[in-house]
N, C-alpha and C. Protein backbone atom coordinates (compact mmCIF):
# COMPACT_ATOMS: atom_id res chain seq x y z
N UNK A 1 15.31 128.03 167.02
CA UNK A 1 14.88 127.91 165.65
C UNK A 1 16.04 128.24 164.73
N UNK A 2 16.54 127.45 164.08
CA UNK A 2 17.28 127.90 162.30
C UNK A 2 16.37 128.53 161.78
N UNK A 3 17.56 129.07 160.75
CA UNK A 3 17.50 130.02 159.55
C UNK A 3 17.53 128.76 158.32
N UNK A 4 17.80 127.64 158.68
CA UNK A 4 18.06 126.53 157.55
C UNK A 4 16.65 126.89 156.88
N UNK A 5 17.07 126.96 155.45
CA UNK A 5 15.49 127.02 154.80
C UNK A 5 14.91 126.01 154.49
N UNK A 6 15.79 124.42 154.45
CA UNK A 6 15.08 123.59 154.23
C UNK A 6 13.93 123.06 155.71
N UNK A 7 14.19 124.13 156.36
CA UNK A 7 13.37 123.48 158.34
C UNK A 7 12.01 124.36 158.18
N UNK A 8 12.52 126.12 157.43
CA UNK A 8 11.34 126.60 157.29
C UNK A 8 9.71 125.85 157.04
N UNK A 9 8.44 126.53 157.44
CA UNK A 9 7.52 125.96 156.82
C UNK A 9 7.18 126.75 155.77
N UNK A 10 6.38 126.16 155.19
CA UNK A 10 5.25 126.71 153.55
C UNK A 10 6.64 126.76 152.61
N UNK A 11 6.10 127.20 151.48
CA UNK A 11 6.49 127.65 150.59
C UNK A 11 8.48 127.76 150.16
N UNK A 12 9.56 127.28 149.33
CA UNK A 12 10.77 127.67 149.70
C UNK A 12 10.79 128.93 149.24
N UNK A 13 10.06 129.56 148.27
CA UNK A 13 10.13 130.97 147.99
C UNK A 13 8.18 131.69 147.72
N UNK A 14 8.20 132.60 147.86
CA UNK A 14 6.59 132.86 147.88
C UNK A 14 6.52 133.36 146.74
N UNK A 15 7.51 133.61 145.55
CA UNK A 15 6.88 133.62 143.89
C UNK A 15 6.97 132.49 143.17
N UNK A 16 7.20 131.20 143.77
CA UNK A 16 7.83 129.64 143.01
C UNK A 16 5.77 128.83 143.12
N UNK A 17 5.49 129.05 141.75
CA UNK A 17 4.68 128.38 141.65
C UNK A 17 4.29 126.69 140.95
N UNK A 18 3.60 126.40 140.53
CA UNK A 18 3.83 125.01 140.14
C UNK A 18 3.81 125.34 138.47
N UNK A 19 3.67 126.27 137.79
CA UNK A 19 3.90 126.51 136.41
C UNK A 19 5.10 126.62 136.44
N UNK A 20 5.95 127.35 137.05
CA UNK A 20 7.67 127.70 137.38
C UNK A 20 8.21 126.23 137.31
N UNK A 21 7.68 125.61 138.11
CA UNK A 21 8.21 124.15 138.64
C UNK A 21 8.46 123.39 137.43
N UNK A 22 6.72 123.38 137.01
CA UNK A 22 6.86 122.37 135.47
C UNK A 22 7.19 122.90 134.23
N UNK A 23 7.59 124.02 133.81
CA UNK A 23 8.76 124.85 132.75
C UNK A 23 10.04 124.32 133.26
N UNK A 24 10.33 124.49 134.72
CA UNK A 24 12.42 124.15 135.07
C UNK A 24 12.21 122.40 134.70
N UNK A 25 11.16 122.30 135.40
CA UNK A 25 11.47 120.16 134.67
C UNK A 25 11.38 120.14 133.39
N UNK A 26 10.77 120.93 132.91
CA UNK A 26 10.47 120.24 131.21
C UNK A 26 11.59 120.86 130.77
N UNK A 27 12.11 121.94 131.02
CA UNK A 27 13.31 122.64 129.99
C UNK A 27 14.82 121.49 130.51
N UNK A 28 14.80 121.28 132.08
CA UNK A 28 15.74 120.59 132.51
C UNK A 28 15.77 119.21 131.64
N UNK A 29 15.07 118.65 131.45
CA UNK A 29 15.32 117.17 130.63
C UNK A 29 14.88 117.37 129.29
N UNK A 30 15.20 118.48 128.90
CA UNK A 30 15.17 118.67 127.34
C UNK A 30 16.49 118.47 127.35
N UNK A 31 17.37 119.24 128.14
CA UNK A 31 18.65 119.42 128.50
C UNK A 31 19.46 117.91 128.33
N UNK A 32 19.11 117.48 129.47
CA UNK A 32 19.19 116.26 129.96
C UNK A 32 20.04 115.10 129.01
N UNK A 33 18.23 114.90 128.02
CA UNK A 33 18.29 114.00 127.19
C UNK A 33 19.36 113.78 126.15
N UNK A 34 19.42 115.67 125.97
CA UNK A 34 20.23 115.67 124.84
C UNK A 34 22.00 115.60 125.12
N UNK A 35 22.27 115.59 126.90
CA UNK A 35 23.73 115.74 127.04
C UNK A 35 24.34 114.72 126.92
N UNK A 36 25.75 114.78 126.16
CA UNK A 36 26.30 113.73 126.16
C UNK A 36 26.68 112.50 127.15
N UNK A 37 27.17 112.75 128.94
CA UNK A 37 27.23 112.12 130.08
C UNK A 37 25.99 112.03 130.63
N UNK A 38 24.77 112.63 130.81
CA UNK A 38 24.18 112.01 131.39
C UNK A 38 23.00 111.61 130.61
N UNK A 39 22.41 112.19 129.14
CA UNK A 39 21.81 111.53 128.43
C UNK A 39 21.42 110.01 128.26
N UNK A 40 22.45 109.24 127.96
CA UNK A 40 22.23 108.10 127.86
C UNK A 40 21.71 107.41 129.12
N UNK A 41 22.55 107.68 130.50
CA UNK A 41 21.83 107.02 131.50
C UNK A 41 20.13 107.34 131.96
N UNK A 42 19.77 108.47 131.48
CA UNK A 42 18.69 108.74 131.52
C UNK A 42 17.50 108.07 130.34
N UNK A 43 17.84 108.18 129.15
CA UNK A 43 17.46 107.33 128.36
C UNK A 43 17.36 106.11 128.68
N UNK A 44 18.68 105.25 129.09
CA UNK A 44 18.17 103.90 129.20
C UNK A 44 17.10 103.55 130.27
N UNK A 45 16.85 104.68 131.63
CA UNK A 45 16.36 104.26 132.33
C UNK A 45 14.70 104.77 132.24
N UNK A 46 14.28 105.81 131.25
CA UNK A 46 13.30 106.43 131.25
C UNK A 46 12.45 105.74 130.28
N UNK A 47 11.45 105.58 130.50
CA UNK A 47 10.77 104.35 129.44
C UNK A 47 9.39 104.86 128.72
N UNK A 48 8.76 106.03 129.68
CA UNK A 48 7.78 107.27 129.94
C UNK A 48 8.08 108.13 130.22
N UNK A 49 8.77 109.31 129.00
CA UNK A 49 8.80 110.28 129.36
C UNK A 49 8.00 110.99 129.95
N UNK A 50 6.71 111.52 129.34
CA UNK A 50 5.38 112.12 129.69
C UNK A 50 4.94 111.49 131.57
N UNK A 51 5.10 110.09 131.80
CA UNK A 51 5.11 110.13 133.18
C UNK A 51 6.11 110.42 133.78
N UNK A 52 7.64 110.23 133.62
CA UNK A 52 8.43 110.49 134.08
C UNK A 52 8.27 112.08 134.32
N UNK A 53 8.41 113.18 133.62
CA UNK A 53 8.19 114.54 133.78
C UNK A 53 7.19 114.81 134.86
N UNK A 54 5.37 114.23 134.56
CA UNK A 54 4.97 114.45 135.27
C UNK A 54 5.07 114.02 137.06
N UNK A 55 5.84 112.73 136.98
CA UNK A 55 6.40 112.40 138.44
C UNK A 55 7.38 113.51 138.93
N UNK A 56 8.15 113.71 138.38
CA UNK A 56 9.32 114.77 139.05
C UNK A 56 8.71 116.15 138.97
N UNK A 57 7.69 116.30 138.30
CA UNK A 57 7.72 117.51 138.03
C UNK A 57 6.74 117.97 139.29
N UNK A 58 5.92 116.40 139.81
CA UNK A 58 5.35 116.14 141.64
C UNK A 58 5.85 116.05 142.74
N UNK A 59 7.54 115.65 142.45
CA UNK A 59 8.45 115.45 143.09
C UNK A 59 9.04 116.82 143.65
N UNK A 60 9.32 117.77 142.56
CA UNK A 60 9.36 119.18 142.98
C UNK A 60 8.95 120.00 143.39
N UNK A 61 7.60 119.56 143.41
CA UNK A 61 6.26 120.54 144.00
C UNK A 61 6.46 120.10 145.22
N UNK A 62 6.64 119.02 145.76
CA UNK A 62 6.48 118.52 147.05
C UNK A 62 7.42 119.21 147.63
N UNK A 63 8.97 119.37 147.20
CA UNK A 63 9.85 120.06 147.65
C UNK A 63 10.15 121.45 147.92
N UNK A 64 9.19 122.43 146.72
CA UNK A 64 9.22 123.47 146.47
C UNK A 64 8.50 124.33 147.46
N UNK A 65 6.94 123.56 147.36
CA UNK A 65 5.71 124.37 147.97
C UNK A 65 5.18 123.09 148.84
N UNK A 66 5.88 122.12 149.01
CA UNK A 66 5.51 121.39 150.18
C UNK A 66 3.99 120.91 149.68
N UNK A 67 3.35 120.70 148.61
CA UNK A 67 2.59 119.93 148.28
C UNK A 67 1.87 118.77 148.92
N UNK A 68 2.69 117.94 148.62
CA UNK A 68 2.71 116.82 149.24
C UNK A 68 2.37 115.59 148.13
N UNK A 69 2.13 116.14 146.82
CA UNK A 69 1.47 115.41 145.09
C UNK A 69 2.66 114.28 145.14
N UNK A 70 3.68 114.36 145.29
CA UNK A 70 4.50 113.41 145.19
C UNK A 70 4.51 112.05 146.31
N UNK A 71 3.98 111.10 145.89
CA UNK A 71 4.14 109.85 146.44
C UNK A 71 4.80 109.13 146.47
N UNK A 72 6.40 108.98 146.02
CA UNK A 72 7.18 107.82 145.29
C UNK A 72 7.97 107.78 146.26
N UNK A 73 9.59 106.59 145.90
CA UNK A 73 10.60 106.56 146.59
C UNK A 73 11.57 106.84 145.77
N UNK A 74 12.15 108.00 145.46
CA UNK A 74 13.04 108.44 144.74
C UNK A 74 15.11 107.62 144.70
N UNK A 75 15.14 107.26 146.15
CA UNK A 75 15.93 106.78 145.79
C UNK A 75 16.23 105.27 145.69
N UNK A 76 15.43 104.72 145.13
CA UNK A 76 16.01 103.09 145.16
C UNK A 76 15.99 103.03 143.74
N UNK A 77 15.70 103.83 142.43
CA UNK A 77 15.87 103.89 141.36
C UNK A 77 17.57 104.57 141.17
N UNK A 78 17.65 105.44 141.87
CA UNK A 78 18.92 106.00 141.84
C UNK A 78 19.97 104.98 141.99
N UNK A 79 20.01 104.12 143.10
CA UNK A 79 20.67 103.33 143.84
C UNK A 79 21.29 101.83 142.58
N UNK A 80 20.17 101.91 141.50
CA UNK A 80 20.31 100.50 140.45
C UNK A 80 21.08 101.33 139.24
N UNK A 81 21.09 102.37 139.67
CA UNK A 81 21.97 103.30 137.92
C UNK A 81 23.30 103.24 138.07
N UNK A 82 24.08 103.45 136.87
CA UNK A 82 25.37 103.36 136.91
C UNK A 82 25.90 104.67 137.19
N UNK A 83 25.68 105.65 138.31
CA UNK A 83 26.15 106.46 138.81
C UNK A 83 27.13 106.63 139.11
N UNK A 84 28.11 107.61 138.73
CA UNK A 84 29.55 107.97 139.90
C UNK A 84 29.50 109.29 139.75
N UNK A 85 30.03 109.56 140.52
CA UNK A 85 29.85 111.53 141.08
C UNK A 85 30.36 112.66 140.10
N UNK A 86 30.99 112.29 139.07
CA UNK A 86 30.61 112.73 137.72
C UNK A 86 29.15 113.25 137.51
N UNK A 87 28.23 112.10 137.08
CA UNK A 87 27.25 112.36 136.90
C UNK A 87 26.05 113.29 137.44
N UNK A 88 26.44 113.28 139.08
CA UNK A 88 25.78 114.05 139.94
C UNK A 88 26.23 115.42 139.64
N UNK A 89 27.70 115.86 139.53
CA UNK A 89 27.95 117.13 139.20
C UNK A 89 27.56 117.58 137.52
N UNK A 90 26.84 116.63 136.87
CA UNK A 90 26.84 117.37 135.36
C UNK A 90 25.62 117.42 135.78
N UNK A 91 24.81 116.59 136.36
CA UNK A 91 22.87 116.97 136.41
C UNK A 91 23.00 118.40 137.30
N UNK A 92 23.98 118.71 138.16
CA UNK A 92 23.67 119.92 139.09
C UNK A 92 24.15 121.12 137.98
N UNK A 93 25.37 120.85 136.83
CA UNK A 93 25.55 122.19 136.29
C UNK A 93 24.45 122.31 135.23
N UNK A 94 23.58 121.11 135.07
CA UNK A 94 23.04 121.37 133.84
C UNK A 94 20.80 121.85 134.78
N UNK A 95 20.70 121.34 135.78
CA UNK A 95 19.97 121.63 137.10
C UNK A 95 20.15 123.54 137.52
N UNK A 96 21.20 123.81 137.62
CA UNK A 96 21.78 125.36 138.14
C UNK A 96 21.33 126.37 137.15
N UNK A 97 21.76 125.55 135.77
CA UNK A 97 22.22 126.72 134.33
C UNK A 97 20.22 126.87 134.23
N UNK A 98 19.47 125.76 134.06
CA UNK A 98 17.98 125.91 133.74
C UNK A 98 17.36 126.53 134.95
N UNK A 99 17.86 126.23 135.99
CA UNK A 99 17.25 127.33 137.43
C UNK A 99 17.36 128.85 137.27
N UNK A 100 18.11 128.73 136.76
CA UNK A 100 18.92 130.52 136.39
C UNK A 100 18.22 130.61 135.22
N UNK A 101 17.81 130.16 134.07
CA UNK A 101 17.50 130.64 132.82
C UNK A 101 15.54 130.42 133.06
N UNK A 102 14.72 129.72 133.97
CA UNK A 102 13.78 130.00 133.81
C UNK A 102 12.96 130.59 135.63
N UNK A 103 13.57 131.23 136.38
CA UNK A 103 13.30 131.96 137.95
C UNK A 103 14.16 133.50 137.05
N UNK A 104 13.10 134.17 137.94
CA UNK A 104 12.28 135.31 137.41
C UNK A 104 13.97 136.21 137.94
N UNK A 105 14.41 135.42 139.41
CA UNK A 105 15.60 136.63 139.99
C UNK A 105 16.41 135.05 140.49
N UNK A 106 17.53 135.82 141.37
CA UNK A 106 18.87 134.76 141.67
C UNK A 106 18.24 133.90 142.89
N UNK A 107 17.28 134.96 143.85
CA UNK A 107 16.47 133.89 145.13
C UNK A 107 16.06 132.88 144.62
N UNK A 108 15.05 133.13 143.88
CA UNK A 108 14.34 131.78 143.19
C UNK A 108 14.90 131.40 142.68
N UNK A 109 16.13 130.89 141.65
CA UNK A 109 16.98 130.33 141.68
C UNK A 109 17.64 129.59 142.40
N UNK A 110 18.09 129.87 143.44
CA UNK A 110 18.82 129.81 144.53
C UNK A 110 18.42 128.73 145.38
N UNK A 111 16.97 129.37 145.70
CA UNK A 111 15.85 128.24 146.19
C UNK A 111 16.05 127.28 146.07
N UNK A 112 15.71 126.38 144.76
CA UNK A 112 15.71 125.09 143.65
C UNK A 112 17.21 124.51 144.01
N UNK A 113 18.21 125.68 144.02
CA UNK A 113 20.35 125.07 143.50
C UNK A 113 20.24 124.58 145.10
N UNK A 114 19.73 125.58 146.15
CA UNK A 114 19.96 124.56 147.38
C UNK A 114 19.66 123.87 147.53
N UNK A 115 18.05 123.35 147.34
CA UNK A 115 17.48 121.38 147.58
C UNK A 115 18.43 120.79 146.50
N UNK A 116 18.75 121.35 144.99
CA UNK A 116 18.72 120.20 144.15
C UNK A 116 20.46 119.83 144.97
N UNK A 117 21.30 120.78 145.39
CA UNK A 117 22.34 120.19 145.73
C UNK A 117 22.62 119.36 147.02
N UNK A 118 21.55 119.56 148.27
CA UNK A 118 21.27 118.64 149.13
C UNK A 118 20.55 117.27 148.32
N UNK A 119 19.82 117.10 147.38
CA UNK A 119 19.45 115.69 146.94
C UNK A 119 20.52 114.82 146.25
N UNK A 120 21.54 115.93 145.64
CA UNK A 120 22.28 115.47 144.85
C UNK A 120 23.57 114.59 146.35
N UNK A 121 23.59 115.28 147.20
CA UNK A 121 24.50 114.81 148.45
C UNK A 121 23.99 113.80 148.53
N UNK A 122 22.76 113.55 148.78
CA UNK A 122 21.70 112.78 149.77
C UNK A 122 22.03 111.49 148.98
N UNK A 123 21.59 111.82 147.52
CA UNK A 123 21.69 110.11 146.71
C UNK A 123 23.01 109.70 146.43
N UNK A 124 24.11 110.69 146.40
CA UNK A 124 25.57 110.29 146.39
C UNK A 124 25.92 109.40 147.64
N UNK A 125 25.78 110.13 149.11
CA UNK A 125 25.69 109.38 150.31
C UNK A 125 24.75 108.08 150.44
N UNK A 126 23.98 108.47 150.57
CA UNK A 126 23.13 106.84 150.09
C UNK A 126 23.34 105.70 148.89
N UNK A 127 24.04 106.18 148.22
CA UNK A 127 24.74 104.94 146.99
C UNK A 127 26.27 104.66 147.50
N UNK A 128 26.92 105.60 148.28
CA UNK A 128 28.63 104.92 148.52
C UNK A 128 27.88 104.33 150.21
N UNK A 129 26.76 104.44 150.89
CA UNK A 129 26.03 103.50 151.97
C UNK A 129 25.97 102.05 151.16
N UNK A 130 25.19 102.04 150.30
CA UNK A 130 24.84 100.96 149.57
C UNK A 130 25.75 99.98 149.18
N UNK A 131 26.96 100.38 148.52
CA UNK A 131 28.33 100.05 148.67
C UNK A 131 29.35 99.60 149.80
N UNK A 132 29.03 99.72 150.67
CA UNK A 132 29.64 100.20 152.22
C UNK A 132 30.83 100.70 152.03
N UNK A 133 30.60 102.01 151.56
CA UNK A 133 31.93 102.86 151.43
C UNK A 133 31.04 103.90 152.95
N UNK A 134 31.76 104.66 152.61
CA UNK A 134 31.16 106.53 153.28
C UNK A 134 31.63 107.47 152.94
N UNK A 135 30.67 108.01 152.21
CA UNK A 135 30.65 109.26 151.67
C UNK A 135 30.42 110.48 152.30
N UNK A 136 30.93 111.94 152.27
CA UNK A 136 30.93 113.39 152.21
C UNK A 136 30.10 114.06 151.56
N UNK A 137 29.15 114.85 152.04
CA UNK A 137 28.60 115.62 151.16
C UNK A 137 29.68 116.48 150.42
N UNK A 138 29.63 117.29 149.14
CA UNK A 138 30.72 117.60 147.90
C UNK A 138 29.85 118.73 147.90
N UNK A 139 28.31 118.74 147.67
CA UNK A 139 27.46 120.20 146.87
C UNK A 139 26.84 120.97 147.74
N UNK A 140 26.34 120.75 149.25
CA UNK A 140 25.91 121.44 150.12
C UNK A 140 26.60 121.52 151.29
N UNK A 141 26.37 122.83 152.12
CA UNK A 141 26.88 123.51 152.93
C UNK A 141 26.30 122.65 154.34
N UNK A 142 26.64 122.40 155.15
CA UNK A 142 26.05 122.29 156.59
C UNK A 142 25.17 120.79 156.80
């Protein structure tokens, strides 16, 4: 058995509830909207905010507390954006800074910075696939 916490079962932290969840999404794309690099790509692609929030904000639950509310395919939207790894590193400092400003201590924090920086690998690697380049994970360990 690993110690990997993404292999653990239940819960990634046992004080991360789904109010926690939907405060870090809603404060995160307040953020978002308003940053200069990744603002606009988010804008052009967001058409429903109010569903958009509430999708990710299902998307995280699924990840967080293993839910399961989230139904979608997260990355084939990723895959049509004008992404380059810029962008992935400003959603993770601007992802990190709102993890830290709304989790109660640094675990729960911590929690959230490790998936969001394995997703952030995951859709970087899967878009230089798409490309037929090959890509390195850059934000997670192992």
């Amino acid at each position: 058995m690993t110690d990997d916490p993404l292999t653990k079962p239940g819960a990634a932290h046992p004080a991360i509830t789904d109010a926690m969840i939907a405060t870090l999404v809603q404060r995160f794309y307040e953020r978002a909207r308003e940053d200069a690099l990744i603002g606009p790509i988010f804008m052009g692609a967001v058409h429903d905010w109010d569903e958009h929030i509430a999708n990710i904000t299902d998307f995280w639950s699924s990840v967080m507390l293993r839910t399961g509310r989230y139904q979608g395919r997260p990355m084939r939207p990723h895959l049509i954006l004008p992404l380059e790894p810029w962008h992935f590193d400003r959603w993770l400092v601007l992802f990190e800074a709102t993890a830290r400003s709304v989790c109660a201590d640094d675990d729960i924090a911590d929690a959230f910075i490790i998936r969001a920086r394995r997703i952030a690998d995951s859709f970087e690697m899967a878009r230089a696939s798409h490309r037929g380049e090959i890509a390195r994970p850059r934000h997670s360990l192992g």
